[in-house]
Protein backbone atom coordinates (compact mmCIF):
# COMPACT_ATOMS: atom_id res chain seq x y z
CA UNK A 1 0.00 0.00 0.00
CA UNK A 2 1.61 3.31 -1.28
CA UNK A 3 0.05 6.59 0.58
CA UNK A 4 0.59 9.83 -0.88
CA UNK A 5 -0.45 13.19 -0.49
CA UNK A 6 -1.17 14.81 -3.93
CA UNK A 7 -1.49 18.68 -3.25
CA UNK A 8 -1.99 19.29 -7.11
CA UNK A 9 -5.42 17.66 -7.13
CA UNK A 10 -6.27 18.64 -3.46
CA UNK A 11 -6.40 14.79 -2.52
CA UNK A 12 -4.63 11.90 -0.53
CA UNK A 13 -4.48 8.53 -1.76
CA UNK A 14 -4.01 4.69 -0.83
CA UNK A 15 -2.99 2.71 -3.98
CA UNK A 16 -3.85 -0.92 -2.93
CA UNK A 17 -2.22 -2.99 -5.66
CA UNK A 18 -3.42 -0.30 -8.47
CA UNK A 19 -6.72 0.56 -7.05
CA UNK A 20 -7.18 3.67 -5.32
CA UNK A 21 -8.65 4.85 -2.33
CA UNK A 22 -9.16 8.98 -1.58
CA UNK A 23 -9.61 11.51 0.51
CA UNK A 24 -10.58 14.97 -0.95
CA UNK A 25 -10.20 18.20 0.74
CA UNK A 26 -9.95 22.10 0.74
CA UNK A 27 -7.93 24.84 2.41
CA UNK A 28 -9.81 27.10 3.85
CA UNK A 29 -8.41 29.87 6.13
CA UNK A 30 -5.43 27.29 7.00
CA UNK A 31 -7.67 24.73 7.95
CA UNK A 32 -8.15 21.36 5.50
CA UNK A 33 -11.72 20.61 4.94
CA UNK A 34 -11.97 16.73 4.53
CA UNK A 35 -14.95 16.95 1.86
CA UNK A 36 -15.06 13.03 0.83
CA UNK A 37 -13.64 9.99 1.22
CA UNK A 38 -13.71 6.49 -1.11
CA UNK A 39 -12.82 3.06 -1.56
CA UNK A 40 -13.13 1.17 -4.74
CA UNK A 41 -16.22 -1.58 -4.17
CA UNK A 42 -13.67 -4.32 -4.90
CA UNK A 43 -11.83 -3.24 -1.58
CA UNK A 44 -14.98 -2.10 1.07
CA UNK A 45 -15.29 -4.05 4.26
CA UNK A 46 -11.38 -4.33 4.36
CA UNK A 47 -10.90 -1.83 6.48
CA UNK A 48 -8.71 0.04 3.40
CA UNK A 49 -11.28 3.42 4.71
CA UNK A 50 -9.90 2.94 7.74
CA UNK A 51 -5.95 2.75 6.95
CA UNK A 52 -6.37 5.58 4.37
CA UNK A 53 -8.17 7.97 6.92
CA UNK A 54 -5.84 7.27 10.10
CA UNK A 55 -2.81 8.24 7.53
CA UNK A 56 -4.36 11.31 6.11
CA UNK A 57 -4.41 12.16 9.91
CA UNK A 58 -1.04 11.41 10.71
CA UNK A 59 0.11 13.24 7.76
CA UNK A 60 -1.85 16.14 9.06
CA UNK A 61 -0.06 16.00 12.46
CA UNK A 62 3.06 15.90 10.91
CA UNK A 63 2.40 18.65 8.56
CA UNK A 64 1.52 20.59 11.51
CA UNK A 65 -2.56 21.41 9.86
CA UNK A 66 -5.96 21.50 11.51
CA UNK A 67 -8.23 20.16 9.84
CA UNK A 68 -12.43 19.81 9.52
CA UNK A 69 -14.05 16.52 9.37
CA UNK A 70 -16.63 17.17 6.74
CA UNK A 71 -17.58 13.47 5.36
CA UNK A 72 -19.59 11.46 7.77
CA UNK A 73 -17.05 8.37 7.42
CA UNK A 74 -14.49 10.55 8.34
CA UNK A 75 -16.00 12.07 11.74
CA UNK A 76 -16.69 8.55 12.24
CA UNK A 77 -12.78 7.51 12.27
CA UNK A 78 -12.17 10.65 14.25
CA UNK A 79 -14.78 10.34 17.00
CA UNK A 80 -13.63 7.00 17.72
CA UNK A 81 -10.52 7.77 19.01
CA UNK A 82 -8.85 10.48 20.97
CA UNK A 83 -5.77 10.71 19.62
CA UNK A 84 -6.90 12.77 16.51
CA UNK A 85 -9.24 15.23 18.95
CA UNK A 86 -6.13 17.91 18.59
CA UNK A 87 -6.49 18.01 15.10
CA UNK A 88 -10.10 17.28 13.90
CA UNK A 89 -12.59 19.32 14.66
């Protein structure tokens, strides 16, 4: 699984052996606004949502951004554990 952050496109991906998971967002007043998130039908109920989401966070922490849960599956991740609560509103 290859994560990157591709700021060109305003998006974060998981490449799971060439299919690709995403999370979109927007800046907004130095905040990121996590709009959506996906995973191919081939790879749902594999917790692949999951991975991708708890990276995008960790790449926020390290990147030093605040972001805003917008998509419900993302809250979801969030709420469910307190170690994003500094970063996700």
């Amino acid at each position: 699984m290859e994560f990157t952050h591709d700021t060109k496109n305003n998006r974060f991906t998981l490449d799971v052996n060439g299919a690709i998971a995403k999370v979109d967002y927007t800046l907004k007043n130095d905040k990121m606004y996590l709009v959506y998130s996906e995973v191919p039908y081939n790879l749902r109920g594999q917790g692949i949502g999951k991975i991708l989401v708890e990276k995008t966070f960790e790449h926020l922490t390290k990147e030093g951004y605040k972001a805003v849960a917008v998509c419900g599956y993302i809250k979801l991740v969030a709420s469910r554990s307190e170690k994003w609560k500094h970063i996700i509103e």
